[in-house]
Protein backbone atom coordinates (compact mmCIF):
# COMPACT_ATOMS: atom_id res chain seq x y z
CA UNK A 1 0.00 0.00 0.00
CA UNK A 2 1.31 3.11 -0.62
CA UNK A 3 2.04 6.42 1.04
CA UNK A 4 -0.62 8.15 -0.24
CA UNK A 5 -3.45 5.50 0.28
CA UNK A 6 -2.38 4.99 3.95
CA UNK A 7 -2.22 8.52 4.66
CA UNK A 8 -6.40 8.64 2.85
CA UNK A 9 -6.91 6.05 4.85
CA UNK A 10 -6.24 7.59 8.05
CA UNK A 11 -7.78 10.67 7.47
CA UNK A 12 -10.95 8.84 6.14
CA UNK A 13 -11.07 7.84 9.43
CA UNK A 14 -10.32 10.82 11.13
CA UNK A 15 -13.47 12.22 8.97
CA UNK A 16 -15.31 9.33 10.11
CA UNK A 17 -14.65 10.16 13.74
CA UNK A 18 -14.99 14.10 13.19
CA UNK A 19 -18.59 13.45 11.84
CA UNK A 20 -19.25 11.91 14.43
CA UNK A 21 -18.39 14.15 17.56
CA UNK A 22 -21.49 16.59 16.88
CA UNK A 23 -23.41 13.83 17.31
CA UNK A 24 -21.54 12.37 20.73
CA UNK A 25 -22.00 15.78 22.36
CA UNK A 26 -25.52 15.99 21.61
CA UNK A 27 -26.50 13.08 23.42
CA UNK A 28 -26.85 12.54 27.51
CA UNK A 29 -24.01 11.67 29.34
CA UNK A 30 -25.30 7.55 29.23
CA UNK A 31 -26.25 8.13 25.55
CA UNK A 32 -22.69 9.77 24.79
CA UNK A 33 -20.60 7.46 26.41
CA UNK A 34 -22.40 4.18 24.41
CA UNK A 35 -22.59 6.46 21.36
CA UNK A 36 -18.43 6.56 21.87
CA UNK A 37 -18.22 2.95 22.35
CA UNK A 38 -20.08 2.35 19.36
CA UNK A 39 -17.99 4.93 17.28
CA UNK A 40 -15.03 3.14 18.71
CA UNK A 41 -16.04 -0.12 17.53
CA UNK A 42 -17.27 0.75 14.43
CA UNK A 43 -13.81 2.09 13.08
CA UNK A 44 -11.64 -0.42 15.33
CA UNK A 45 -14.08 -3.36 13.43
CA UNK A 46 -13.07 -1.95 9.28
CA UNK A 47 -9.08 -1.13 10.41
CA UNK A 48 -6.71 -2.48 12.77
CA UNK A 49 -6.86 0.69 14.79
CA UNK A 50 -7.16 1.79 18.42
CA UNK A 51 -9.59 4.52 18.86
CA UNK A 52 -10.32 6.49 21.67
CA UNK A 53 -13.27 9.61 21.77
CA UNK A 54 -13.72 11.49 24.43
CA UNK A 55 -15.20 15.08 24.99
CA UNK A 56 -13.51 17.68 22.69
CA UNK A 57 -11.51 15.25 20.42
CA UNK A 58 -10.19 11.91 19.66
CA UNK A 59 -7.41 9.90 19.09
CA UNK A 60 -6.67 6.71 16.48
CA UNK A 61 -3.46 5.05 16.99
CA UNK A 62 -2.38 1.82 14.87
CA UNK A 63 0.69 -0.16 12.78
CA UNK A 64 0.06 0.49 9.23
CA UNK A 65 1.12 -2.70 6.77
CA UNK A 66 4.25 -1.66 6.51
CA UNK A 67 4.98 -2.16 10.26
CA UNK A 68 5.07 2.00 10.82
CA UNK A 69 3.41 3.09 13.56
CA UNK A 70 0.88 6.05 13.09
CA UNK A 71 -1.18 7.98 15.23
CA UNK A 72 -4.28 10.69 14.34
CA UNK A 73 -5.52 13.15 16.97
CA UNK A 74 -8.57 15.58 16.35
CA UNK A 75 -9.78 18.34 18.52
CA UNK A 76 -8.83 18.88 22.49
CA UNK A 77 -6.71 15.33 21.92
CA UNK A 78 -3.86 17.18 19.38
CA UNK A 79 -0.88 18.03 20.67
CA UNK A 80 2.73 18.81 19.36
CA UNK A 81 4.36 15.19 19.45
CA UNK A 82 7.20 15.14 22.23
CA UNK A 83 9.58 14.53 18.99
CA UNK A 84 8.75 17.29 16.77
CA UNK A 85 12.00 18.57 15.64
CA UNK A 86 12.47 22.43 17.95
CA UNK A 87 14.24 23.80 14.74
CA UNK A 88 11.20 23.91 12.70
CA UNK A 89 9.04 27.04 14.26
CA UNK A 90 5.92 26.43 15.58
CA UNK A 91 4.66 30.02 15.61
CA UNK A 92 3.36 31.25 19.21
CA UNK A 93 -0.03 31.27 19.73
CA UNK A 94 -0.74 28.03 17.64
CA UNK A 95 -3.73 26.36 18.80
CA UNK A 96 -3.90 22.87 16.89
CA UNK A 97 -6.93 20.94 16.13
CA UNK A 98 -5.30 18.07 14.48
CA UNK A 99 -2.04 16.28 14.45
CA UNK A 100 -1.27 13.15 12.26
CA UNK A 101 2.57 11.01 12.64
CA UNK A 102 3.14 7.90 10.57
CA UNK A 103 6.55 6.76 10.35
CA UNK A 104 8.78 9.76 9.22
CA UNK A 105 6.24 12.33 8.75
CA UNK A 106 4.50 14.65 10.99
CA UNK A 107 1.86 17.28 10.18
CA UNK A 108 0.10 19.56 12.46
CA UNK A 109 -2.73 22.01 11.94
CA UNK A 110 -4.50 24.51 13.60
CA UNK A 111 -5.60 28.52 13.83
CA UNK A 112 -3.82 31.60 15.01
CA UNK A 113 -4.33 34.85 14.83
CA UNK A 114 -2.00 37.29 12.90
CA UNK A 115 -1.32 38.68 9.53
CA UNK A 116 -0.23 35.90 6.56
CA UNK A 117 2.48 38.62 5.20
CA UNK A 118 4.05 38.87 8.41
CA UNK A 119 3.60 34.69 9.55
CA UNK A 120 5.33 34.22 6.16
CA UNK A 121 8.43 36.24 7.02
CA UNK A 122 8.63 35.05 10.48
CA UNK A 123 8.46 31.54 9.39
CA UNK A 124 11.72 32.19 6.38
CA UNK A 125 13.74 34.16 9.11
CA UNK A 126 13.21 31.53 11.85
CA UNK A 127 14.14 28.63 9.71
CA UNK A 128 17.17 30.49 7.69
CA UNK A 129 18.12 31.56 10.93
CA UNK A 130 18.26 27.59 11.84
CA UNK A 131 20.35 26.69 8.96
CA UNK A 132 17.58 25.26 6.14
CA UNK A 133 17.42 25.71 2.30
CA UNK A 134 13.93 27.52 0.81
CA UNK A 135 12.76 24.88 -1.83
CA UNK A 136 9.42 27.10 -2.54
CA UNK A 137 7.86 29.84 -1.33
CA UNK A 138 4.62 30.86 -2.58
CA UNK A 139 2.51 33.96 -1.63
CA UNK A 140 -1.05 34.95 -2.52
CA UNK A 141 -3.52 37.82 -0.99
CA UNK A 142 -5.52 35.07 1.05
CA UNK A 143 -2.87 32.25 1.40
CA UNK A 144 1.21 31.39 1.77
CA UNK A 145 2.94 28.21 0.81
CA UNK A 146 6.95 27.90 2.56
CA UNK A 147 8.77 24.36 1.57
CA UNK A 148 12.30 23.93 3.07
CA UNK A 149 15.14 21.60 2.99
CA UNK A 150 17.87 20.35 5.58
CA UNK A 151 19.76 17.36 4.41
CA UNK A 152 17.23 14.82 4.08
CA UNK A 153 14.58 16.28 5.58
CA UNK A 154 11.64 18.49 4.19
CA UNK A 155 9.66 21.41 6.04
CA UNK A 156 6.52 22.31 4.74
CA UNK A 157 3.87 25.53 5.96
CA UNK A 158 0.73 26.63 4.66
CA UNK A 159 -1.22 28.78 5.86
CA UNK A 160 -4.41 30.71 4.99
CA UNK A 161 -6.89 33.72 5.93
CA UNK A 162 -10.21 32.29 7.31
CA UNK A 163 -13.47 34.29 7.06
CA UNK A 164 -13.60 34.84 11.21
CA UNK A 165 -10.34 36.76 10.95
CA UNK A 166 -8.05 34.04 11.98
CA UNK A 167 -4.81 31.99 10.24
CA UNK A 168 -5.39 28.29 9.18
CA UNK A 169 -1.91 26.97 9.48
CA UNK A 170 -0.24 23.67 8.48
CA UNK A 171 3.44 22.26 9.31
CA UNK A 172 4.66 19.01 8.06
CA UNK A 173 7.98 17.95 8.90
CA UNK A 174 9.16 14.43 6.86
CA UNK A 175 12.65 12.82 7.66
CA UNK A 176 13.00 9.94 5.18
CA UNK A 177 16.55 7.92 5.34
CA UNK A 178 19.27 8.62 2.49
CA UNK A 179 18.58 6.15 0.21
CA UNK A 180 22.86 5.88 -0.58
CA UNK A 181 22.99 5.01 3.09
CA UNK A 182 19.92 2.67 3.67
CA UNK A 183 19.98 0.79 0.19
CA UNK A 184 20.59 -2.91 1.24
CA UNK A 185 23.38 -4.94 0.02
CA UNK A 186 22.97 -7.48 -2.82
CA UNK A 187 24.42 -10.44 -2.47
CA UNK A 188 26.82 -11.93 -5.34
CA UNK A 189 25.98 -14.92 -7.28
C-alpha cells in the first residue's frame, strides 16, 4: 500500500470520527458514552486501529502494513508530538486541532491569529536563521505556501486567511533515510 493511500486512509477515518463528535455531544451523558463505544467499535471493526473519543476530540493510533506506527488526533486530543524537531518554528499562539505522525512524517494544523504577510516572514527568518534551504515559497492575498530543505529532511507551511479573521496553518515535517545510506546490500551470485 502506498504512502498516499495509507495517509487517505487515516484521514478517512479521522473524517469518520470528526462526523461523528457533533453527534456524541448531543447526546446525555449515558447516551454519549455508548454512542463513543459504538464509534469506537465501528472504526476499530473496518481497520486495525485503536480509537479512543472522548469530549472535545479523539485519538486513532495503529501499525500500518508496513509495520510503521501512526497515530491521528482531532480536537482537544492534538498536541505537538514530544519529537517534533524544535528547529522547525511552531509560531506562538498556535492552537492545533489536528495532528497526524506515521513513520517519518509529521503534520500539524491549527488557527492563530495574525497577519499571513508577516507569519510568512517570520516563518523564512526563523528557519534560515536555523540553517535550512527555501525549496518554494509561494505567496497569494488570502494564502502562503513555505517548503524547506535540511539534508534529508523536508519542512513544509501553509497557511491561509479564514473568514472569522483568523490563520489556518499547516506544518509538516518528513525525515526519510538517504537512500545511498539505507539501500541494502545485494548479495553476489
Amino acid at each position: 500500500m502506498s504512502r498516499t493511500s495509507i495517509l487517505s486512509a487515516a484521514v478517512r477515518v479521522l473524517a469518520v470520527t470528526a462526523l461523528a463528535l457533533p453527534l456524541l455531544t448531543a447526546c446525555g451523558k449515558a447516551e454519549e458514552a455508548a454512542q463513543e463505544a459504538a464509534t469506537e467499535a465501528a472504526i476499530e471493526a473496518t481497520t486495525d486501529a485503536e480509537v479512543e473519543v472522548s469530549d472535545g476530540g479523539q485519538t486513532i493510533t495503529g501499525t500500518d502494513p508496513l509495520g510503521r506506527e501512526y497515530a491521528v488526533t482531532q480536537g482537544d486530543a492534538a498536541t505537538l508530538p514530544a519529537d517534533f524537531p524544535s528547529d522547525v518554528l511552531v509560531p506562538e499562539g498556535l492552537v492545533l486541532d489536528s495532528a497526524v505522525s506515521l513513520g517519518g512524517t509529521v503534520t500539524v494544523g491549527g488557527t492563530l491569529d495574525g497577519e499571513i504577510t508577516a507569519l510568512a516572514k517570520a516563518i523564512d527568518a526563523h528557519m534560515e536563521g536555523a540553517g535550512w534551504t527555501s525549496a518554494m515559497a509561494l505567496n497569494e492575498s488570502t494564502s502562503a505556501m513555505r517548503v524547506w530543505q535540511s539534508a534529508n529532511r523536508t519542512a513544509m507551511y501553509t497557511i491561509e486567511a479564514r473568514d472569522d479573521g483568523k490563520l489556518a496553518m499547516m506544518i509538516s515535517h518528513s525525515d526519510e533515510p538517504d537512500p545511498t545510506t539505507s539501500a541494502v546490500a545485494t548479495p553476489t551470485p
